[in-house]
PDB file of N, CA and C in Angstrom:
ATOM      1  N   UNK A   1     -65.305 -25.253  33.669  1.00  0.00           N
ATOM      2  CA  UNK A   1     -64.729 -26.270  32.813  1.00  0.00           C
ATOM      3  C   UNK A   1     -64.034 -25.617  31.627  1.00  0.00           C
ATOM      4  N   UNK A   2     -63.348 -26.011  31.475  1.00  0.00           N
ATOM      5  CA  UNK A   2     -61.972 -25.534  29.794  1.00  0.00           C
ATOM      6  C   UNK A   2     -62.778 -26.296  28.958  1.00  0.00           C
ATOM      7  N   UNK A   3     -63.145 -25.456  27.636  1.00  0.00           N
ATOM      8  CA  UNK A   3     -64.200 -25.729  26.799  1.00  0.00           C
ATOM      9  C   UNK A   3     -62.631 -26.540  25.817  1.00  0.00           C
ATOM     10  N   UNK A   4     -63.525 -27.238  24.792  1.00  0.00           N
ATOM     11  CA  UNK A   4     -62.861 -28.548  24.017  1.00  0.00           C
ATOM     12  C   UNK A   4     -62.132 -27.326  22.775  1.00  0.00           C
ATOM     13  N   UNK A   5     -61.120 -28.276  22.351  1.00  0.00           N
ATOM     14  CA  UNK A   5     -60.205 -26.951  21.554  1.00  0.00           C
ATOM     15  C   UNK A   5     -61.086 -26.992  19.792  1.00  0.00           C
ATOM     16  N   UNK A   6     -62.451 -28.050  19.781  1.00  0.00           N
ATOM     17  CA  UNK A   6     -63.208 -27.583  18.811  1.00  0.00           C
ATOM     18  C   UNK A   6     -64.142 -26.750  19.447  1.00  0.00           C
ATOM     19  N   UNK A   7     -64.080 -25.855  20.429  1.00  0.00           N
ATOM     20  CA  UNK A   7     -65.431 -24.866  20.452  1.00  0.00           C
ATOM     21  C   UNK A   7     -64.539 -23.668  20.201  1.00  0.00           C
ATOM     22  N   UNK A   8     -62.903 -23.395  19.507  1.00  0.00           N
ATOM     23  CA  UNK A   8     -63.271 -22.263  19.405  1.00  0.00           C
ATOM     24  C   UNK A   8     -61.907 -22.152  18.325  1.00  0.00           C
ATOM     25  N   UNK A   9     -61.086 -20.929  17.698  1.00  0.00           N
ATOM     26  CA  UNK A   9     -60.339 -21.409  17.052  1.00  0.00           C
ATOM     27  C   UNK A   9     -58.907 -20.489  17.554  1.00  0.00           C
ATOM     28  N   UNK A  10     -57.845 -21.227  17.422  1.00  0.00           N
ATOM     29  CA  UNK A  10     -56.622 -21.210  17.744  1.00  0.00           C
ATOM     30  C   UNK A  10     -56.410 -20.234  17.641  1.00  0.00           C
ATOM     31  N   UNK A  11     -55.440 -19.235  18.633  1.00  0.00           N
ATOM     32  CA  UNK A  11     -55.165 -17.988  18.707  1.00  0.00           C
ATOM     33  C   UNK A  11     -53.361 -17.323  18.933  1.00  0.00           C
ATOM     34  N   UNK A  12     -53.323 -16.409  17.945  1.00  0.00           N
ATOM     35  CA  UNK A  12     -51.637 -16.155  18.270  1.00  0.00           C
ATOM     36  C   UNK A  12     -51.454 -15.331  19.323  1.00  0.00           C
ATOM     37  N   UNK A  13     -51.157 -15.514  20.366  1.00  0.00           N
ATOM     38  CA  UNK A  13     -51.218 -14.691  21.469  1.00  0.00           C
ATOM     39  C   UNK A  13     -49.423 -14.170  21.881  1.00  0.00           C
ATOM     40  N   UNK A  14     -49.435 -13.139  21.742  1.00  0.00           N
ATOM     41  CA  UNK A  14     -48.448 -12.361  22.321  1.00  0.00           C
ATOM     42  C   UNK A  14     -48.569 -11.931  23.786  1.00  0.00           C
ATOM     43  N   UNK A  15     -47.337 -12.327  24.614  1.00  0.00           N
ATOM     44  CA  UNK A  15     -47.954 -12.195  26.333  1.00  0.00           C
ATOM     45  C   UNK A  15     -46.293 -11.609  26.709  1.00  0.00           C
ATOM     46  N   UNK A  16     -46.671 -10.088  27.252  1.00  0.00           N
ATOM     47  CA  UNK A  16     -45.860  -9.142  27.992  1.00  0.00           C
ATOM     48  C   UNK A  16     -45.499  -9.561  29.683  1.00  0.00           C
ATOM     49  N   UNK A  17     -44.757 -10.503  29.721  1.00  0.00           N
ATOM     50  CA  UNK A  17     -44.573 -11.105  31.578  1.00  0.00           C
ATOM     51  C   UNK A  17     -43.164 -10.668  32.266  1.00  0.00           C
ATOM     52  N   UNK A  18     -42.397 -10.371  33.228  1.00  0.00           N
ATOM     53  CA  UNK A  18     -41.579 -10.251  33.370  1.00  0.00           C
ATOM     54  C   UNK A  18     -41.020 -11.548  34.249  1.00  0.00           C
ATOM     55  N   UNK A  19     -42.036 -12.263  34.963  1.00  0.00           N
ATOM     56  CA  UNK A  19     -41.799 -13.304  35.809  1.00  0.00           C
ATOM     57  C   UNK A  19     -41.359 -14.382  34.741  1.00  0.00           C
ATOM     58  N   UNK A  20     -40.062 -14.913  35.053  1.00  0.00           N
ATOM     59  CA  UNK A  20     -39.897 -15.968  34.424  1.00  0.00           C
ATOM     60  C   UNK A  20     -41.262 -17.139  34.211  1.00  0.00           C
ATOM     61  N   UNK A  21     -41.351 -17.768  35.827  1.00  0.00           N
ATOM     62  CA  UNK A  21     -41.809 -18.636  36.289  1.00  0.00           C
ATOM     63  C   UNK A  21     -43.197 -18.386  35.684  1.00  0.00           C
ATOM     64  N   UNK A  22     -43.921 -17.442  36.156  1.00  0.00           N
ATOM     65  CA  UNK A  22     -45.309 -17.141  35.209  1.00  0.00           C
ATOM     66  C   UNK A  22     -45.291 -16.971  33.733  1.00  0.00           C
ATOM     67  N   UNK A  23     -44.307 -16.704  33.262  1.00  0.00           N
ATOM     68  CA  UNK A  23     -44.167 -16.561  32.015  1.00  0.00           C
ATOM     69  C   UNK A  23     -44.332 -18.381  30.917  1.00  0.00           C
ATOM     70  N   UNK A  24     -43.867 -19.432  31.936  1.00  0.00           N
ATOM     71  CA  UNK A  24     -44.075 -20.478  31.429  1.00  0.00           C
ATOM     72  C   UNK A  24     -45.185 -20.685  32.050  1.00  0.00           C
ATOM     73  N   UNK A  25     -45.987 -20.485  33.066  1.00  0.00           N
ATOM     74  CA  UNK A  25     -47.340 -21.656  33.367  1.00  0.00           C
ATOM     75  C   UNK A  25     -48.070 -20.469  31.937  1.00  0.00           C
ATOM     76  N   UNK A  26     -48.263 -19.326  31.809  1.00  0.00           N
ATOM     77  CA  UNK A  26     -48.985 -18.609  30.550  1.00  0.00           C
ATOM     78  C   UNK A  26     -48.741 -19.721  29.480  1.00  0.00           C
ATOM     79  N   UNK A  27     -47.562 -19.607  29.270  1.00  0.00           N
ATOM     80  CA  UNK A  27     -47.181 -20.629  27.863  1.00  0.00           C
ATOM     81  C   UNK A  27     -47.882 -21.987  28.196  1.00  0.00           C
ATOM     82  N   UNK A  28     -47.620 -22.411  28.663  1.00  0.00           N
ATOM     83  CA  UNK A  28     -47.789 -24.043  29.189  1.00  0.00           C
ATOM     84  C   UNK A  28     -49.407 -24.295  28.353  1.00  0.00           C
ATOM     85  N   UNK A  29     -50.063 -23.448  29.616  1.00  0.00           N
ATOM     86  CA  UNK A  29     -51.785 -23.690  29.949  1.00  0.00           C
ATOM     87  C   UNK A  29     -52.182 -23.341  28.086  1.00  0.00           C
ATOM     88  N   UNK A  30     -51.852 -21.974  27.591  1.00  0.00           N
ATOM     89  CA  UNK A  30     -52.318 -21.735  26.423  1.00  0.00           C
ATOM     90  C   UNK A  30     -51.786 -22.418  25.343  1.00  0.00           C
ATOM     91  N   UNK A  31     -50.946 -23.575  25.238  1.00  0.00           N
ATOM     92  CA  UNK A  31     -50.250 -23.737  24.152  1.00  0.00           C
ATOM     93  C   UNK A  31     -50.966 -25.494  24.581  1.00  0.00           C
ATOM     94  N   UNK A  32     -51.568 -25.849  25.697  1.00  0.00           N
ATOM     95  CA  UNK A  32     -52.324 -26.786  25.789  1.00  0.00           C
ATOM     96  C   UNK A  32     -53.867 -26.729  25.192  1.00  0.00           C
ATOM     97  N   UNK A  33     -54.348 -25.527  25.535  1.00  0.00           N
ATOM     98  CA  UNK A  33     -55.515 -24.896  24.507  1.00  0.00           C
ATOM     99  C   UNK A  33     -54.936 -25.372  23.033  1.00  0.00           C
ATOM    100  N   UNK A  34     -54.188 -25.200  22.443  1.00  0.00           N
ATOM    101  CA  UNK A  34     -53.980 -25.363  21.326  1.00  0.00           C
ATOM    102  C   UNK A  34     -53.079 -23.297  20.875  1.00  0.00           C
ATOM    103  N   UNK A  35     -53.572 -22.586  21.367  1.00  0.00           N
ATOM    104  CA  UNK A  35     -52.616 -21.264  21.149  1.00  0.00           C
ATOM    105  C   UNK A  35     -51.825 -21.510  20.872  1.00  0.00           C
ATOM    106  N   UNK A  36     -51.408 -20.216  19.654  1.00  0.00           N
ATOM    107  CA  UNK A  36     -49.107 -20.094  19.597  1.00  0.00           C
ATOM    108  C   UNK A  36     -49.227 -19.068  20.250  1.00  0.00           C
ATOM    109  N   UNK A  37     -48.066 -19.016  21.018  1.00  0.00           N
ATOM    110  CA  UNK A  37     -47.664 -18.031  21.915  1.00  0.00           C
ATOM    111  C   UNK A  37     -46.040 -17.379  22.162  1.00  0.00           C
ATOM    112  N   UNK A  38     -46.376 -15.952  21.801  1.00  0.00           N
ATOM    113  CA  UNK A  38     -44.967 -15.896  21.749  1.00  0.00           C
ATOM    114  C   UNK A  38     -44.792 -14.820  23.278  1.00  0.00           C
ATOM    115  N   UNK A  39     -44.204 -14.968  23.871  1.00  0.00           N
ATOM    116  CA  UNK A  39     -43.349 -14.429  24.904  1.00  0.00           C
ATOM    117  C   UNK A  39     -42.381 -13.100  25.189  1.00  0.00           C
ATOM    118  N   UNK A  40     -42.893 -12.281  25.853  1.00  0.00           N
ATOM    119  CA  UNK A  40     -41.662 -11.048  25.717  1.00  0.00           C
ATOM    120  C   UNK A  40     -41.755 -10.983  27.078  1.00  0.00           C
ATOM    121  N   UNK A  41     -40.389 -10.289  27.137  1.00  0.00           N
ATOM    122  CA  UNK A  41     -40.031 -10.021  29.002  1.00  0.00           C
ATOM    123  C   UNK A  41     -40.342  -8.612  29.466  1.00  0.00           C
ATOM    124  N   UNK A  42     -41.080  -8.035  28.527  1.00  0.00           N
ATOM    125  CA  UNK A  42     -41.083  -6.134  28.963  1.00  0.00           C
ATOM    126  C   UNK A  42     -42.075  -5.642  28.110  1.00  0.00           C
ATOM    127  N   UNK A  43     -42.654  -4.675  28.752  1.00  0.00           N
ATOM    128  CA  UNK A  43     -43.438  -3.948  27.601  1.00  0.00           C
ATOM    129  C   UNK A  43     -42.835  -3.301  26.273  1.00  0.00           C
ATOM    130  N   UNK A  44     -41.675  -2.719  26.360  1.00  0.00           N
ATOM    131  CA  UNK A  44     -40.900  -2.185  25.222  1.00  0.00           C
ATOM    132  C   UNK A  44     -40.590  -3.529  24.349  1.00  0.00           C
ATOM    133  N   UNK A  45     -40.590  -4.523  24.447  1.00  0.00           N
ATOM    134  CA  UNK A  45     -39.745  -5.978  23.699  1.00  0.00           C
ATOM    135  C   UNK A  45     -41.628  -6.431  23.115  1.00  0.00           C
ATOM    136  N   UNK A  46     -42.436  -6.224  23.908  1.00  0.00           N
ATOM    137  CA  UNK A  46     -43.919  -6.461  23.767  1.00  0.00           C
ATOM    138  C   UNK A  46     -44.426  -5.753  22.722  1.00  0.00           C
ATOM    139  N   UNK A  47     -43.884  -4.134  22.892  1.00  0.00           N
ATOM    140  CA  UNK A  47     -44.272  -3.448  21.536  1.00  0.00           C
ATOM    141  C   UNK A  47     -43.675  -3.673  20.263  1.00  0.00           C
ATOM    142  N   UNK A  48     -42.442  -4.284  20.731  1.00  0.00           N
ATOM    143  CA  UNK A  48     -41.053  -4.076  18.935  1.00  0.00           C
ATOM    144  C   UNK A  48     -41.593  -5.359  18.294  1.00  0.00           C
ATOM    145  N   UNK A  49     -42.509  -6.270  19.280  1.00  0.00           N
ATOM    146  CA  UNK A  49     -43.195  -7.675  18.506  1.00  0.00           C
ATOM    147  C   UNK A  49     -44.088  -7.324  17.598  1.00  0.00           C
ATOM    148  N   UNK A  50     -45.351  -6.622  19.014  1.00  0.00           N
ATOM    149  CA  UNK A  50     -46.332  -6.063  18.256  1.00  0.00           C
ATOM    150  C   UNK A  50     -46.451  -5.394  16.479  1.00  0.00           C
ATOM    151  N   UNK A  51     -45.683  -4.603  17.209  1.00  0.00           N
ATOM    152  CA  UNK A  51     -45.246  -3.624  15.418  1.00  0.00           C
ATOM    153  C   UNK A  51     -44.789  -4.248  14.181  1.00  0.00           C
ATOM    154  N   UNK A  52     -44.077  -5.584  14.602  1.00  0.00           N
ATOM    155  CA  UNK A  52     -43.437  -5.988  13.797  1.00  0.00           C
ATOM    156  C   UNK A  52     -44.498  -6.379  12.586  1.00  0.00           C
ATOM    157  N   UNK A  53     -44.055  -6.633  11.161  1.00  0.00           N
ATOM    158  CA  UNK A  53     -45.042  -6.503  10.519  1.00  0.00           C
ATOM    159  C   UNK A  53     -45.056  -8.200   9.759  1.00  0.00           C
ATOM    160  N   UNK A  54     -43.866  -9.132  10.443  1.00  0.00           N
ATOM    161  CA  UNK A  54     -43.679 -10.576  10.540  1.00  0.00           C
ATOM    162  C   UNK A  54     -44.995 -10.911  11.270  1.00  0.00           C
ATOM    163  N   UNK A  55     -45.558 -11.141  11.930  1.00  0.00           N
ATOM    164  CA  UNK A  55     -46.652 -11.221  12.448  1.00  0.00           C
ATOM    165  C   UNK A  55     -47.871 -11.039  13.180  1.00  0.00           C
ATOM    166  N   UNK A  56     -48.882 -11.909  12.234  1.00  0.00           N
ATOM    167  CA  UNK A  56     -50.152 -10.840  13.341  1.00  0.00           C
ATOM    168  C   UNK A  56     -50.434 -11.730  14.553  1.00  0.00           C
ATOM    169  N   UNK A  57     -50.814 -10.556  15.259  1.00  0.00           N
ATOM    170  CA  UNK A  57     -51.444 -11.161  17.040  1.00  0.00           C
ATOM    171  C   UNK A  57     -53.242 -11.115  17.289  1.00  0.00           C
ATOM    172  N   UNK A  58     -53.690 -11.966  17.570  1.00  0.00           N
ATOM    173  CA  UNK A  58     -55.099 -12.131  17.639  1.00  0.00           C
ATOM    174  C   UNK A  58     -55.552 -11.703  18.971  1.00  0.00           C
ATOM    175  N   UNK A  59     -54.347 -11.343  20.164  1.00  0.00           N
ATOM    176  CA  UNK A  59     -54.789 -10.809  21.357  1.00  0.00           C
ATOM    177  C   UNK A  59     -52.947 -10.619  22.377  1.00  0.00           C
ATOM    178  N   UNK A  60     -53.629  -9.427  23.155  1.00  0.00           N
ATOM    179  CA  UNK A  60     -52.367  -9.158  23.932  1.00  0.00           C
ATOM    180  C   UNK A  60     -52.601  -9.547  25.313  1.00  0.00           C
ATOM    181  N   UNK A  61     -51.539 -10.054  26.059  1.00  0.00           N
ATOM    182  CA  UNK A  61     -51.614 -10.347  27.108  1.00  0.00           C
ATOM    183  C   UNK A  61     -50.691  -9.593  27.990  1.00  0.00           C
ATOM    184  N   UNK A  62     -50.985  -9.008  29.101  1.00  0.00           N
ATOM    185  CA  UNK A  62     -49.483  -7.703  29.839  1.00  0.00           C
ATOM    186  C   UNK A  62     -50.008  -7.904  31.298  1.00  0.00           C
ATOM    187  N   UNK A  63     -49.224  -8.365  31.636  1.00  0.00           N
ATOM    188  CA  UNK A  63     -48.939  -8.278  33.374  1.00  0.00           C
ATOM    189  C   UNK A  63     -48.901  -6.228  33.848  1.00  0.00           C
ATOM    190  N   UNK A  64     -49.689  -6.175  34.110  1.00  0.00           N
ATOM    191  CA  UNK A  64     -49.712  -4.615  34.632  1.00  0.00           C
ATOM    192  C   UNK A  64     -49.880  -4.780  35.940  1.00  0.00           C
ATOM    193  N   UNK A  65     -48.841  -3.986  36.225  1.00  0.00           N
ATOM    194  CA  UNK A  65     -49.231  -3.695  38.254  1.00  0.00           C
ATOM    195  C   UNK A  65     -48.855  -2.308  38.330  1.00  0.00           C
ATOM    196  N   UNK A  66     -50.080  -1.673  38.833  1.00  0.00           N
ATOM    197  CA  UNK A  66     -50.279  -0.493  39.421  1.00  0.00           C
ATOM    198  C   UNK A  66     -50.680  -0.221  41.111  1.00  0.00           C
ATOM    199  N   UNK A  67     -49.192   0.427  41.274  1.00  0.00           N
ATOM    200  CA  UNK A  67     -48.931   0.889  42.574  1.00  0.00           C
ATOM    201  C   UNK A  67     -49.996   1.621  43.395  1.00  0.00           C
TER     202      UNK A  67
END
């Protein structure tokens, strides 16, 4: 069960996807949690967020596939 958005508290989540299509059900589902979520298409665009010193991230999210 998806716990109620008072059991826990809102999170800025930065998420590294290259799939379009997955890139919105991520957004969708977490921004229904109540999450902000910001979106990058690459790990390099994932890091220039990260670093940035405009905002903090409470957790990273990265599609990794190893061959």
């Amino acid at each position: 069960s998806v716990p109620s958005t008072t059991d826990y508290d809102p999170l800025n989540v930065l998420v590294a996807e290259d799939d379009p299509i997955n890139s919105k059900i991520i957004q969708k589902r977490l921004t229904k949690l109540g999450h902000t979520v910001e979106l990058t298409s690459n790990g390099e665009a994932c890091k220039i967020a990260f670093a940035s010193a405009t905002k903090c991230f409470d957790v990273v999210l990265m599609d990794i596939q190893v061959c």
